[in-house]
PDB file of N, CA and C in Angstrom:
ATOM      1  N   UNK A   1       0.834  -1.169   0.000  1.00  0.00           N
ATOM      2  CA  UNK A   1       0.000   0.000   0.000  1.00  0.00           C
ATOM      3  C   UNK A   1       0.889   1.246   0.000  1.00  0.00           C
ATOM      4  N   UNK A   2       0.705   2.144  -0.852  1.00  0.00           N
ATOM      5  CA  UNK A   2       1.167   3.481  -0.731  1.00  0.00           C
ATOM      6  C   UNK A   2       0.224   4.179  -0.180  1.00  0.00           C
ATOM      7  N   UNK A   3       1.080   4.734   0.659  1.00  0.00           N
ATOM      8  CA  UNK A   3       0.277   5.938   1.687  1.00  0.00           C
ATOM      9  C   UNK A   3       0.489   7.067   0.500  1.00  0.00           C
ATOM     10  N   UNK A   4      -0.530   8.049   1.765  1.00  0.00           N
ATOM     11  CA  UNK A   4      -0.399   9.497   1.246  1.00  0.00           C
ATOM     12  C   UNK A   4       0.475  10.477   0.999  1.00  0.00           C
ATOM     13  N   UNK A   5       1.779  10.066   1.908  1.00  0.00           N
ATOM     14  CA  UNK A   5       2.812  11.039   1.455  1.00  0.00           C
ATOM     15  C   UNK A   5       3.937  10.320  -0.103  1.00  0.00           C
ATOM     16  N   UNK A   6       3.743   8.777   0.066  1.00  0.00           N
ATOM     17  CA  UNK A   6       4.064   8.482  -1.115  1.00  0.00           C
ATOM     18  C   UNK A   6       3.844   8.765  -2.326  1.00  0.00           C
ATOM     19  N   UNK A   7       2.343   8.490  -2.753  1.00  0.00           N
ATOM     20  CA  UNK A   7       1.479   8.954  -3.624  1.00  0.00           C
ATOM     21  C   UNK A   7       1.918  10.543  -3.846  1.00  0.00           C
ATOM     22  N   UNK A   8       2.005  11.566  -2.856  1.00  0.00           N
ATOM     23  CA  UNK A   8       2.350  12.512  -3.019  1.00  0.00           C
ATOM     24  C   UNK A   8       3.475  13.033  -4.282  1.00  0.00           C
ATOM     25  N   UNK A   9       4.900  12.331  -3.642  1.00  0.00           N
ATOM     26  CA  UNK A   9       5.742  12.695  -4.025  1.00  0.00           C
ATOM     27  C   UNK A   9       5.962  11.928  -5.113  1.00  0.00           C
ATOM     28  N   UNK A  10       5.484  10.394  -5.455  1.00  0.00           N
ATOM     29  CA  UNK A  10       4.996  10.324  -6.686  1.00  0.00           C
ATOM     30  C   UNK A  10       4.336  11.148  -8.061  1.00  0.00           C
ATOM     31  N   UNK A  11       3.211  11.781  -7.379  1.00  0.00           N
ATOM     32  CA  UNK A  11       3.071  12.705  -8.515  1.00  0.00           C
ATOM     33  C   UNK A  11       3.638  14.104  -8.708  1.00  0.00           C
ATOM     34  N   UNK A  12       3.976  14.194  -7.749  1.00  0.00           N
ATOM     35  CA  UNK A  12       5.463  15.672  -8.222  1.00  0.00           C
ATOM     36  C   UNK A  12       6.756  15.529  -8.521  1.00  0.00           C
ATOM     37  N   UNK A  13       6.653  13.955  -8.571  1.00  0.00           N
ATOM     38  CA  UNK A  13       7.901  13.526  -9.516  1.00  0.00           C
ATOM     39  C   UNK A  13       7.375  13.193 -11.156  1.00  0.00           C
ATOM     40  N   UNK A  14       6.375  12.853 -11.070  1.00  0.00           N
ATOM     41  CA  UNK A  14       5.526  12.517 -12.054  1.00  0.00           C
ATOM     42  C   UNK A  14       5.775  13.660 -12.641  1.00  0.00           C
ATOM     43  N   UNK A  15       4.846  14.833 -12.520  1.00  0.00           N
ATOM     44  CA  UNK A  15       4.858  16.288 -12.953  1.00  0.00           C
ATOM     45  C   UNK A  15       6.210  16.857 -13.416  1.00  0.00           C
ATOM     46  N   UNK A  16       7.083  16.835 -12.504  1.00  0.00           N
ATOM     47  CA  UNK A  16       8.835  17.435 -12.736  1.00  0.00           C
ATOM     48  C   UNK A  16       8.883  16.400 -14.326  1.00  0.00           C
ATOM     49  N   UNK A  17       8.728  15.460 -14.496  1.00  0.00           N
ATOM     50  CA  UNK A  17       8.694  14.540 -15.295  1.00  0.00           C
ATOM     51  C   UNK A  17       8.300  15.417 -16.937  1.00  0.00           C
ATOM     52  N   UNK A  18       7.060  15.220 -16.161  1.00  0.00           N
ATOM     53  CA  UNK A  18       6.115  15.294 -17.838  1.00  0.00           C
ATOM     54  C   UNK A  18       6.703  17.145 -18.067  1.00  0.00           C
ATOM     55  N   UNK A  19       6.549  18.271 -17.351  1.00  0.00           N
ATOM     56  CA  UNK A  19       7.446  19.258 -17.671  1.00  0.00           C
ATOM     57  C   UNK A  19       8.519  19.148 -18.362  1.00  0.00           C
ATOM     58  N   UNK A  20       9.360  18.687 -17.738  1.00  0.00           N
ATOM     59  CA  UNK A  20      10.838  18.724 -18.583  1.00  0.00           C
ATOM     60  C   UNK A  20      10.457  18.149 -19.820  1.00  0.00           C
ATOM     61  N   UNK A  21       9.890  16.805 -20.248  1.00  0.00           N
ATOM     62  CA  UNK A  21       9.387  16.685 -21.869  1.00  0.00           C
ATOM     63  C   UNK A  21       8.786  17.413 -22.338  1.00  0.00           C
ATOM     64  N   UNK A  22       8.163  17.970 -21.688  1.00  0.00           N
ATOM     65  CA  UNK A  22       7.325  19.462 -22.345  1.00  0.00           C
ATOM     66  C   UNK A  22       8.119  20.719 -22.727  1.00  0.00           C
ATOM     67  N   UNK A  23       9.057  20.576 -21.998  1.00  0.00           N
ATOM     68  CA  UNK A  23       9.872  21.941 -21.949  1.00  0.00           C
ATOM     69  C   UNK A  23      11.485  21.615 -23.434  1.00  0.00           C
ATOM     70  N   UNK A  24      11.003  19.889 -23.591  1.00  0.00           N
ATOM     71  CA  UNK A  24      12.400  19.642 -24.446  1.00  0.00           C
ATOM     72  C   UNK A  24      11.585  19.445 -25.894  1.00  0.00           C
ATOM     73  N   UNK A  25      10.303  19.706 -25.830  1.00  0.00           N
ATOM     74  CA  UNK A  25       9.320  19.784 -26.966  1.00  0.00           C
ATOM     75  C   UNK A  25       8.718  18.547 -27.349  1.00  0.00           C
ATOM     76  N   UNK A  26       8.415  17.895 -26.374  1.00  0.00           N
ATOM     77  CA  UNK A  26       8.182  16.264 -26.535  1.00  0.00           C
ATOM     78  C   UNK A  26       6.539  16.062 -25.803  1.00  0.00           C
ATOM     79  N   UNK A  27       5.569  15.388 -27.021  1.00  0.00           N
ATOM     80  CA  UNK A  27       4.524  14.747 -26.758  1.00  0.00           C
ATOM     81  C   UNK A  27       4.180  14.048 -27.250  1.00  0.00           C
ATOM     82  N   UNK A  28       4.852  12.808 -27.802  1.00  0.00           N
ATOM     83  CA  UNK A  28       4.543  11.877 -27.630  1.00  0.00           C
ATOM     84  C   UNK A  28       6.093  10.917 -28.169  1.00  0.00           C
ATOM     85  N   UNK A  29       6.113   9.539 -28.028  1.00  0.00           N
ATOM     86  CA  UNK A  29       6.910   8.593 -27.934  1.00  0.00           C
ATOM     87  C   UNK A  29       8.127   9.125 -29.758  1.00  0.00           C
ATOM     88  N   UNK A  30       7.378   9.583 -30.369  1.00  0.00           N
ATOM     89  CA  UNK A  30       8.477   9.294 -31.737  1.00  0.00           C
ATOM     90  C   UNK A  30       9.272  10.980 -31.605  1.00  0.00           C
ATOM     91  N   UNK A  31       8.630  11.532 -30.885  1.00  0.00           N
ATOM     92  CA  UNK A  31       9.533  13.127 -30.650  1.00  0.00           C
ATOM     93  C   UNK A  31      10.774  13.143 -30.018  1.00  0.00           C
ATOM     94  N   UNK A  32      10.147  11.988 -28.810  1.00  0.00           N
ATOM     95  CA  UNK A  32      11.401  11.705 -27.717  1.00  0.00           C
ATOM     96  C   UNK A  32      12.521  11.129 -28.606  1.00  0.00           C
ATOM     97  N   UNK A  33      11.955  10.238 -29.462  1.00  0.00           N
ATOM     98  CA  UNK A  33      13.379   9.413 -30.472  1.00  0.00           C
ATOM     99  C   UNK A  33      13.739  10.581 -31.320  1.00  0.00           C
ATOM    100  N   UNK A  34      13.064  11.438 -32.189  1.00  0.00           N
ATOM    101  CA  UNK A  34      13.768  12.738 -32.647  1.00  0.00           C
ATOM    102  C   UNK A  34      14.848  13.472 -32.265  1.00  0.00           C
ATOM    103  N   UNK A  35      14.283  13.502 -30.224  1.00  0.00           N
ATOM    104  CA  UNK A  35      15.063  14.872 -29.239  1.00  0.00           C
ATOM    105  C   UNK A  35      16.150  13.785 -29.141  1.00  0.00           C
ATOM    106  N   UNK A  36      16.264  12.913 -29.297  1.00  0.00           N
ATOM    107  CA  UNK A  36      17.590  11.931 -28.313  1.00  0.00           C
ATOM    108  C   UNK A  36      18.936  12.388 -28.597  1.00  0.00           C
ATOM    109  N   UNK A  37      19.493  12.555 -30.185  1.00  0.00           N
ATOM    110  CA  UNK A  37      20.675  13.595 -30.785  1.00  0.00           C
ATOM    111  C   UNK A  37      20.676  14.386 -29.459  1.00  0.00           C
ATOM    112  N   UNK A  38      19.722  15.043 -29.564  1.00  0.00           N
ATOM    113  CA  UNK A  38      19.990  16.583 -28.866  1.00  0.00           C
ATOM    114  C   UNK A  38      20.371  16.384 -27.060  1.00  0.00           C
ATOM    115  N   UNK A  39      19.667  15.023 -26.858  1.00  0.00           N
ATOM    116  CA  UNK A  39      19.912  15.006 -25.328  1.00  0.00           C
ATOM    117  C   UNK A  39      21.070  14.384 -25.329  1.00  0.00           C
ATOM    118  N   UNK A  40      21.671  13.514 -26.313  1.00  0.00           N
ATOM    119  CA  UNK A  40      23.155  13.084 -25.938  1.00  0.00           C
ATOM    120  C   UNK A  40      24.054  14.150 -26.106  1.00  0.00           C
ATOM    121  N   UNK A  41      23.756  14.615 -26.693  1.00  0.00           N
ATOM    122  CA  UNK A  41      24.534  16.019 -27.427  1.00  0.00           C
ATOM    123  C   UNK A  41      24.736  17.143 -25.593  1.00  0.00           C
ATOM    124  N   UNK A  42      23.583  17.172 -24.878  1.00  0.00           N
ATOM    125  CA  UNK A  42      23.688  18.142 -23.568  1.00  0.00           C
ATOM    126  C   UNK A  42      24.223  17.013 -22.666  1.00  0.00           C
ATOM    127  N   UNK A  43      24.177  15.372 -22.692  1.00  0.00           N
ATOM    128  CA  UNK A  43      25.206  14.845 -22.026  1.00  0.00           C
ATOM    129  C   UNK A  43      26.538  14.892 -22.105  1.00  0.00           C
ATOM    130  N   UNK A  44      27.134  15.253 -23.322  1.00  0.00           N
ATOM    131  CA  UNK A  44      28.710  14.990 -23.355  1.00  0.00           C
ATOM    132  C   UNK A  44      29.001  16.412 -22.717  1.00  0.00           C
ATOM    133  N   UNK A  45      28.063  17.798 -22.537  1.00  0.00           N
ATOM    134  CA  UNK A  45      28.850  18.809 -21.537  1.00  0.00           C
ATOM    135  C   UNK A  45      28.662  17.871 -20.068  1.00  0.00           C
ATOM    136  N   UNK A  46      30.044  17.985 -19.388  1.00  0.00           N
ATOM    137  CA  UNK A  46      30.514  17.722 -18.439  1.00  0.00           C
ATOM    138  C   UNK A  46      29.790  18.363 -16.903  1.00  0.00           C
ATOM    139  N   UNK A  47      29.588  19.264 -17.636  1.00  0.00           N
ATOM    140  CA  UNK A  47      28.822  19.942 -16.141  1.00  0.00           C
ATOM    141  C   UNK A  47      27.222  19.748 -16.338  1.00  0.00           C
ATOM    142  N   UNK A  48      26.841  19.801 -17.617  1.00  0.00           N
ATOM    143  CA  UNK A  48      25.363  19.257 -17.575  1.00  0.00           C
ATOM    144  C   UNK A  48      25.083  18.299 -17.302  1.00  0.00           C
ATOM    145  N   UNK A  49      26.397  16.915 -17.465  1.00  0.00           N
ATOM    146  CA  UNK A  49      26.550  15.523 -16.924  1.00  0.00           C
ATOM    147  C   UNK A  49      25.651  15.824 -15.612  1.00  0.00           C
ATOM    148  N   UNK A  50      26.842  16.157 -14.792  1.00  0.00           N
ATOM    149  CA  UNK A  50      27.159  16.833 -13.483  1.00  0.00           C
ATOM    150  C   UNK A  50      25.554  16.594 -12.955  1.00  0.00           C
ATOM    151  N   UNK A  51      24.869  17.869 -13.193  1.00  0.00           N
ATOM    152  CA  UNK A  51      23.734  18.558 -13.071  1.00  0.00           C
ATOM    153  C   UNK A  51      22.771  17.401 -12.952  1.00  0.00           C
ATOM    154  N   UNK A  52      22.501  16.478 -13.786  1.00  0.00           N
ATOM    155  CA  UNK A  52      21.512  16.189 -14.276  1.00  0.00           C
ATOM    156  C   UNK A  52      21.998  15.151 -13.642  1.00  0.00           C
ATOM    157  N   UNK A  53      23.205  14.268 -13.247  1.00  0.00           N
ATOM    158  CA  UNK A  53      23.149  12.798 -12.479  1.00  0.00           C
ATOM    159  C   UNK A  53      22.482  13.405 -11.360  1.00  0.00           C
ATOM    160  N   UNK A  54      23.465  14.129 -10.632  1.00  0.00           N
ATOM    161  CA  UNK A  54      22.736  14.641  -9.306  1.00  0.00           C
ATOM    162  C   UNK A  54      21.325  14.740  -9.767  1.00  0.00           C
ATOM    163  N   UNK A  55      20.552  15.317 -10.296  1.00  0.00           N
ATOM    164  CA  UNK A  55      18.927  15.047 -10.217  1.00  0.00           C
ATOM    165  C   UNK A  55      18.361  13.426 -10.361  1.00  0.00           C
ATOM    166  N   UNK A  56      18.782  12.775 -11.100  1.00  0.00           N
ATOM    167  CA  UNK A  56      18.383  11.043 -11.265  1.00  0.00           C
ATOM    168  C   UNK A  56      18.958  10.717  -9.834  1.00  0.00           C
ATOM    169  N   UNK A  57      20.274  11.206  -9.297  1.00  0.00           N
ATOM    170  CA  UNK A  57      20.540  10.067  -8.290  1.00  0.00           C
ATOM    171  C   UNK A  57      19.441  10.770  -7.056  1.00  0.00           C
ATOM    172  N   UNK A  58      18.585  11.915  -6.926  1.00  0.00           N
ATOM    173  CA  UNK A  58      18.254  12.307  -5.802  1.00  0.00           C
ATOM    174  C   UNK A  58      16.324  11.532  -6.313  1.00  0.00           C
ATOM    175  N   UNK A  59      15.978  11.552  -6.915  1.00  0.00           N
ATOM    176  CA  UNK A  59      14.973  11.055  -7.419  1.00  0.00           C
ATOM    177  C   UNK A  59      15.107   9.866  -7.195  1.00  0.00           C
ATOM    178  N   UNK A  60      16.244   8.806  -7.328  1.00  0.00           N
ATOM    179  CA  UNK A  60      16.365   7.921  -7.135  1.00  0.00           C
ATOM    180  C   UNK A  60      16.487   7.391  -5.489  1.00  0.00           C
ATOM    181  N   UNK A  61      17.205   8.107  -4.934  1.00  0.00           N
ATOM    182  CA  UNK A  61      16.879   8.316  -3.301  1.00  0.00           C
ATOM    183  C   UNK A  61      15.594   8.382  -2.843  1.00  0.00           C
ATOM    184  N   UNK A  62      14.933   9.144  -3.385  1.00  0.00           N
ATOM    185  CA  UNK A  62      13.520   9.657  -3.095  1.00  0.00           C
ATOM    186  C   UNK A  62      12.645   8.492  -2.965  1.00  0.00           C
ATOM    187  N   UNK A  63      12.669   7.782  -4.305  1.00  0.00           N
ATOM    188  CA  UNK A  63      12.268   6.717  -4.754  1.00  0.00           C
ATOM    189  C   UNK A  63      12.173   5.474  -3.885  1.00  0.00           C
ATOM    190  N   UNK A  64      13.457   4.920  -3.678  1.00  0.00           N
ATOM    191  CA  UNK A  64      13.970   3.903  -2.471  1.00  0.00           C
ATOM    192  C   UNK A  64      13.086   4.063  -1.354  1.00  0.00           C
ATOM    193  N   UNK A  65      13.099   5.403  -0.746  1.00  0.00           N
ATOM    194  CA  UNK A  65      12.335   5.852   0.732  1.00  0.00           C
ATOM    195  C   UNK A  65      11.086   5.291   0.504  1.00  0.00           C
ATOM    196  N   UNK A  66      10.337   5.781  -0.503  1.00  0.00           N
ATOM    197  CA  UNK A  66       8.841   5.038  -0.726  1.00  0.00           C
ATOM    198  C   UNK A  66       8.671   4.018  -0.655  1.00  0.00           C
ATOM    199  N   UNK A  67       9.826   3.202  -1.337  1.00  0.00           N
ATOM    200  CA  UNK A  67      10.018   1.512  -1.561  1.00  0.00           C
ATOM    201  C   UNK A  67       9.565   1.267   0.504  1.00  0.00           C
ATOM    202  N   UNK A  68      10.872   1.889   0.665  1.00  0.00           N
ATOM    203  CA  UNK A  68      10.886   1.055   2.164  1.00  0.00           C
ATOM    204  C   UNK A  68       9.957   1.540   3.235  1.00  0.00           C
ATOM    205  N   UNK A  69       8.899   2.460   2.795  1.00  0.00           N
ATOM    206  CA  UNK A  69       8.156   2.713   3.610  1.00  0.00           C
ATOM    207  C   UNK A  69       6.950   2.019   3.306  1.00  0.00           C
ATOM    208  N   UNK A  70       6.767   1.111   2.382  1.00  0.00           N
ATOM    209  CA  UNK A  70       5.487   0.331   2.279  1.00  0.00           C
ATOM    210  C   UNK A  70       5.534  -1.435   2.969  1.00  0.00           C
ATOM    211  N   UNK A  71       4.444  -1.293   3.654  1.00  0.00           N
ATOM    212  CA  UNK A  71       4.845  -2.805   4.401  1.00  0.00           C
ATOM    213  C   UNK A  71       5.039  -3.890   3.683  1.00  0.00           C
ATOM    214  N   UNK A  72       5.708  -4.614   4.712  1.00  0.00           N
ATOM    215  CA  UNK A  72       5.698  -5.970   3.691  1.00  0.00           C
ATOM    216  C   UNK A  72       5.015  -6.639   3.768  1.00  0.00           C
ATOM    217  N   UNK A  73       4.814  -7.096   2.333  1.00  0.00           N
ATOM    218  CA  UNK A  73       3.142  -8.409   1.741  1.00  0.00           C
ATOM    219  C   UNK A  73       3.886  -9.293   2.253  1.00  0.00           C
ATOM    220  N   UNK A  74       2.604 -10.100   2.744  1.00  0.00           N
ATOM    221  CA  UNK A  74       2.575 -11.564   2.938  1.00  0.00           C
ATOM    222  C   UNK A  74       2.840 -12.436   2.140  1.00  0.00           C
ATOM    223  N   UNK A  75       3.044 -13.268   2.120  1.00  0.00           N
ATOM    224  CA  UNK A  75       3.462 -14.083   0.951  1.00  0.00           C
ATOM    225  C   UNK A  75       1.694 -15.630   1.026  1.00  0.00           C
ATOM    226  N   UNK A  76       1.080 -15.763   0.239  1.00  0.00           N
ATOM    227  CA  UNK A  76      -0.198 -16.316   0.080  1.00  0.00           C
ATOM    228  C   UNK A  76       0.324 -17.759   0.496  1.00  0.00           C
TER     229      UNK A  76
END
């Protein structure tokens, strides 16, 4: 079960999400394969590297916490 503060931060990760595709001009699945040039292209700057792991690895933190805050199922 996800609680309420999970669910929460689920969908404002959700949101941060669908923004940034919005903001890289992307709606729907064959745009994203269009933008990809362009997003490898802002990976090889070094500091945008930088930038942008730090955001996946803190999302990814974020993420985990939810994991371990939901009880554990029984097994049937």
């Amino acid at each position: 079960m996800i609680l309420a503060d999970g669910v929460n931060t689920l969908c404002n990760d959700l949101t941060e999400f669908v923004s940034g595709l919005q903001s890289l001009g992307i709606d729907m699945l064959e745009r994203f394969c269009e933008r990809l040039p362009y997003i490898r292209s802002e990976l090889s700057d070094n500091q945008k590297f930088k930038e942008i792991f730090g955001v996946i690895a803190l999302v990814r933190i974020q993420s985990l916490k939810i994991v371990k805050s939901l009880p554990d199922l029984e097994k049937p």
